[in-house]
N, C-alpha and C. Protein backbone atom coordinates (compact mmCIF):
# COMPACT_ATOMS: atom_id res chain seq x y z
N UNK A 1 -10.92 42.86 -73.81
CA UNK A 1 -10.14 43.47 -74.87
C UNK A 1 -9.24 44.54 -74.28
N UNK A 2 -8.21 44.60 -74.84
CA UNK A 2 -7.19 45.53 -74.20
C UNK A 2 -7.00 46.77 -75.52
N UNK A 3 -6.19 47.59 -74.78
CA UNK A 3 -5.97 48.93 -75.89
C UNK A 3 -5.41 48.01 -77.17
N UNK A 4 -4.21 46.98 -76.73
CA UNK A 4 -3.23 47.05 -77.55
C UNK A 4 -4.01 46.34 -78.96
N UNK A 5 -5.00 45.60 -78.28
CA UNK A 5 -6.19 45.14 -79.41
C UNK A 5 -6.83 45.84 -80.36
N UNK A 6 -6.72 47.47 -79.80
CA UNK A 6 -7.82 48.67 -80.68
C UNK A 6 -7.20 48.60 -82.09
N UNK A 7 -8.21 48.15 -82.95
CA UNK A 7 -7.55 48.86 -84.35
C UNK A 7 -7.70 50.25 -84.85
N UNK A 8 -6.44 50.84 -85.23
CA UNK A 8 -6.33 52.57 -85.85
C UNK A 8 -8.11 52.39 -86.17
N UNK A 9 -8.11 54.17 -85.53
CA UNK A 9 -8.99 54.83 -85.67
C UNK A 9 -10.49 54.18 -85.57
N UNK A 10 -10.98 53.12 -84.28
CA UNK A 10 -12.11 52.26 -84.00
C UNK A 10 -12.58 52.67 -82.72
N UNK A 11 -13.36 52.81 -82.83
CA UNK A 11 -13.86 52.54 -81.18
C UNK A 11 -14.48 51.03 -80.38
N UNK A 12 -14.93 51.04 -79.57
CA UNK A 12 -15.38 50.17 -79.10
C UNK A 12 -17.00 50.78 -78.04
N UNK A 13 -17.66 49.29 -79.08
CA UNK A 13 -19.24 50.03 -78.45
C UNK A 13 -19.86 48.69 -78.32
N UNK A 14 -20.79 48.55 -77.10
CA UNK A 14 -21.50 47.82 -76.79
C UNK A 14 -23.02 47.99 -77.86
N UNK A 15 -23.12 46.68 -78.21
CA UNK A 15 -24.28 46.61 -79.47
C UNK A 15 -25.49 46.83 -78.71
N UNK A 16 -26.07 46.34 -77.74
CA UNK A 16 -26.98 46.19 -76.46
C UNK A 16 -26.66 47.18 -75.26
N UNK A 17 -26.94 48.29 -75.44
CA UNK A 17 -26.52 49.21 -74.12
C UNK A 17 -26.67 48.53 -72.79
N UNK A 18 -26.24 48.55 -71.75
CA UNK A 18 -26.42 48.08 -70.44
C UNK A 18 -27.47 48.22 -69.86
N UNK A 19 -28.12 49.45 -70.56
CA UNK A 19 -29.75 50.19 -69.70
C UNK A 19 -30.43 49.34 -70.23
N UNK A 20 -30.08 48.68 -71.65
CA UNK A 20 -31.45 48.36 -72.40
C UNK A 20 -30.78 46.33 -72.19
N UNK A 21 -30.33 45.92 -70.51
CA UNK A 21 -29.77 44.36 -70.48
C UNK A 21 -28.65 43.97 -71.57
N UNK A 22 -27.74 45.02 -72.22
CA UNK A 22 -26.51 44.20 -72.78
C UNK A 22 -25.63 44.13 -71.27
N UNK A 23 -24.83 43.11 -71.77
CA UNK A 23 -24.16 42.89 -70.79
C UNK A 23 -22.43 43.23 -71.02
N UNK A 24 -22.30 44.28 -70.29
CA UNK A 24 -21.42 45.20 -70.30
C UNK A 24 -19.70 44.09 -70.26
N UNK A 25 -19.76 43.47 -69.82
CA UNK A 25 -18.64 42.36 -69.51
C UNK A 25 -18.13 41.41 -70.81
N UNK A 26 -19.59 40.95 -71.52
CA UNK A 26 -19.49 39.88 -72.69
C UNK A 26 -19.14 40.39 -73.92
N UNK A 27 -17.97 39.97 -74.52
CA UNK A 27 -17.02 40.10 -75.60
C UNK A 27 -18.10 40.35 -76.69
N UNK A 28 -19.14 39.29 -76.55
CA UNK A 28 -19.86 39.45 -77.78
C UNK A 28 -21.24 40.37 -78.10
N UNK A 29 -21.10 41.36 -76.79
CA UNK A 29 -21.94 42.82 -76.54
C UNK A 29 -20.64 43.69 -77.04
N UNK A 30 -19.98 43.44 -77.77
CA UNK A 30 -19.18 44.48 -78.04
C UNK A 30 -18.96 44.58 -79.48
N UNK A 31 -18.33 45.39 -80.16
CA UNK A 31 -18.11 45.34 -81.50
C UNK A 31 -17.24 46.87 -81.56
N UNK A 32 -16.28 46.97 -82.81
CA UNK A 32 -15.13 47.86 -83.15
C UNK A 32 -16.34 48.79 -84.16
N UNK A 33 -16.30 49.79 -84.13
CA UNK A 33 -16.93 50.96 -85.43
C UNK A 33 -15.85 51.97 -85.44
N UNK A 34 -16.38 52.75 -86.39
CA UNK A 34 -15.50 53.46 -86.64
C UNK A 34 -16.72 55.10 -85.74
N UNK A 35 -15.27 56.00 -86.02
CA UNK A 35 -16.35 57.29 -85.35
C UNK A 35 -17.31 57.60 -86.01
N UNK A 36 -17.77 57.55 -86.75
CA UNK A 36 -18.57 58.34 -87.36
C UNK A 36 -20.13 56.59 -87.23
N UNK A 37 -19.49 55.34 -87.48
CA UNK A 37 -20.60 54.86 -86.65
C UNK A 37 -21.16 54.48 -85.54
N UNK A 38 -20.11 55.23 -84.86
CA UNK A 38 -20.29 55.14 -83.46
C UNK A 38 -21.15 55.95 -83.20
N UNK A 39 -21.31 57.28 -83.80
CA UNK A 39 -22.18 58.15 -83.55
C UNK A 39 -23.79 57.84 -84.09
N UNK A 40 -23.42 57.21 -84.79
CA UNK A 40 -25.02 57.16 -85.77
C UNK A 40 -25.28 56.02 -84.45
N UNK A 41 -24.52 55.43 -84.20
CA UNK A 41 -25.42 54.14 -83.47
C UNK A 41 -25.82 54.44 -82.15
N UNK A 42 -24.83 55.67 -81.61
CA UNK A 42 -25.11 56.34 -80.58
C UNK A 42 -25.92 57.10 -80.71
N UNK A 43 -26.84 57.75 -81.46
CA UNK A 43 -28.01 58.44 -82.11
C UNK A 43 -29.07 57.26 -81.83
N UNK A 44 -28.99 56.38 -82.18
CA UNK A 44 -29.96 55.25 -82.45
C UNK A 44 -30.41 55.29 -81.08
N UNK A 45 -29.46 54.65 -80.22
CA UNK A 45 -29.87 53.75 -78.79
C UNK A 45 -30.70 55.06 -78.23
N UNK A 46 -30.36 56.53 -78.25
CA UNK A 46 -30.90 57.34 -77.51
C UNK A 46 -31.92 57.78 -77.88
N UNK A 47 -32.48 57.55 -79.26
CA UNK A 47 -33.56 57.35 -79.52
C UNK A 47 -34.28 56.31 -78.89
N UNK A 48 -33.88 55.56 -78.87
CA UNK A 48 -35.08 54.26 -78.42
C UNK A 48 -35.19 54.77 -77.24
N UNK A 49 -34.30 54.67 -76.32
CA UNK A 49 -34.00 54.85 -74.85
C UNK A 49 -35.35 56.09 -74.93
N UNK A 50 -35.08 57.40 -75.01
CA UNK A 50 -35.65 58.12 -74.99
C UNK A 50 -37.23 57.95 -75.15
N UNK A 51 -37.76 57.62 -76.39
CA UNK A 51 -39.43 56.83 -76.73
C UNK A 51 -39.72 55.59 -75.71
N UNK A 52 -39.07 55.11 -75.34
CA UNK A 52 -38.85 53.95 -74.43
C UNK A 52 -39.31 54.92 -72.91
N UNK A 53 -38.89 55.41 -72.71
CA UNK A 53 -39.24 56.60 -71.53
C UNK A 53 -40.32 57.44 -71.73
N UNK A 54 -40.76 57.73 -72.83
CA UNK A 54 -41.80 58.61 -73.15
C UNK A 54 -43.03 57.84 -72.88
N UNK A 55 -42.82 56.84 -73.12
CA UNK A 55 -44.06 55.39 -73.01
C UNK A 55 -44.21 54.99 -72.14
N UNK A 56 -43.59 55.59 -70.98
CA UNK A 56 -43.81 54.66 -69.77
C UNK A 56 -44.50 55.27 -69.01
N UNK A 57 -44.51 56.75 -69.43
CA UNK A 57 -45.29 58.04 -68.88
C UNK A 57 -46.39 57.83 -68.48
């Protein structure tokens, strides 16, 4: 995907983080949100990530 692809005011976020095997390359590890769910979803993964690490303790 290129910039000229971005739609106003979207980001672009991998659904499957790379830490947790998305694959950073495949179109369909990706998806458009907007900021504000970019953040919640970015809240999410670092939660898991985080308990995910706590457990391994």
């Amino acid at each position: 995907m290129n910039k000229q692809e971005r739609p106003k005011g979207m980001e672009l976020f991998e659904i499957t983080p790379v830490i947790l095997g998305g694959d950073p390359t495949c179109p369909e590890n990706k998806t458009w949100l907007t900021r504000q769910q970019h953040f919640e979803a970015v809240r999410y993964w670092n939660r898991v990530i985080s308990n995910m690490r706590k457990e391994q303790r």
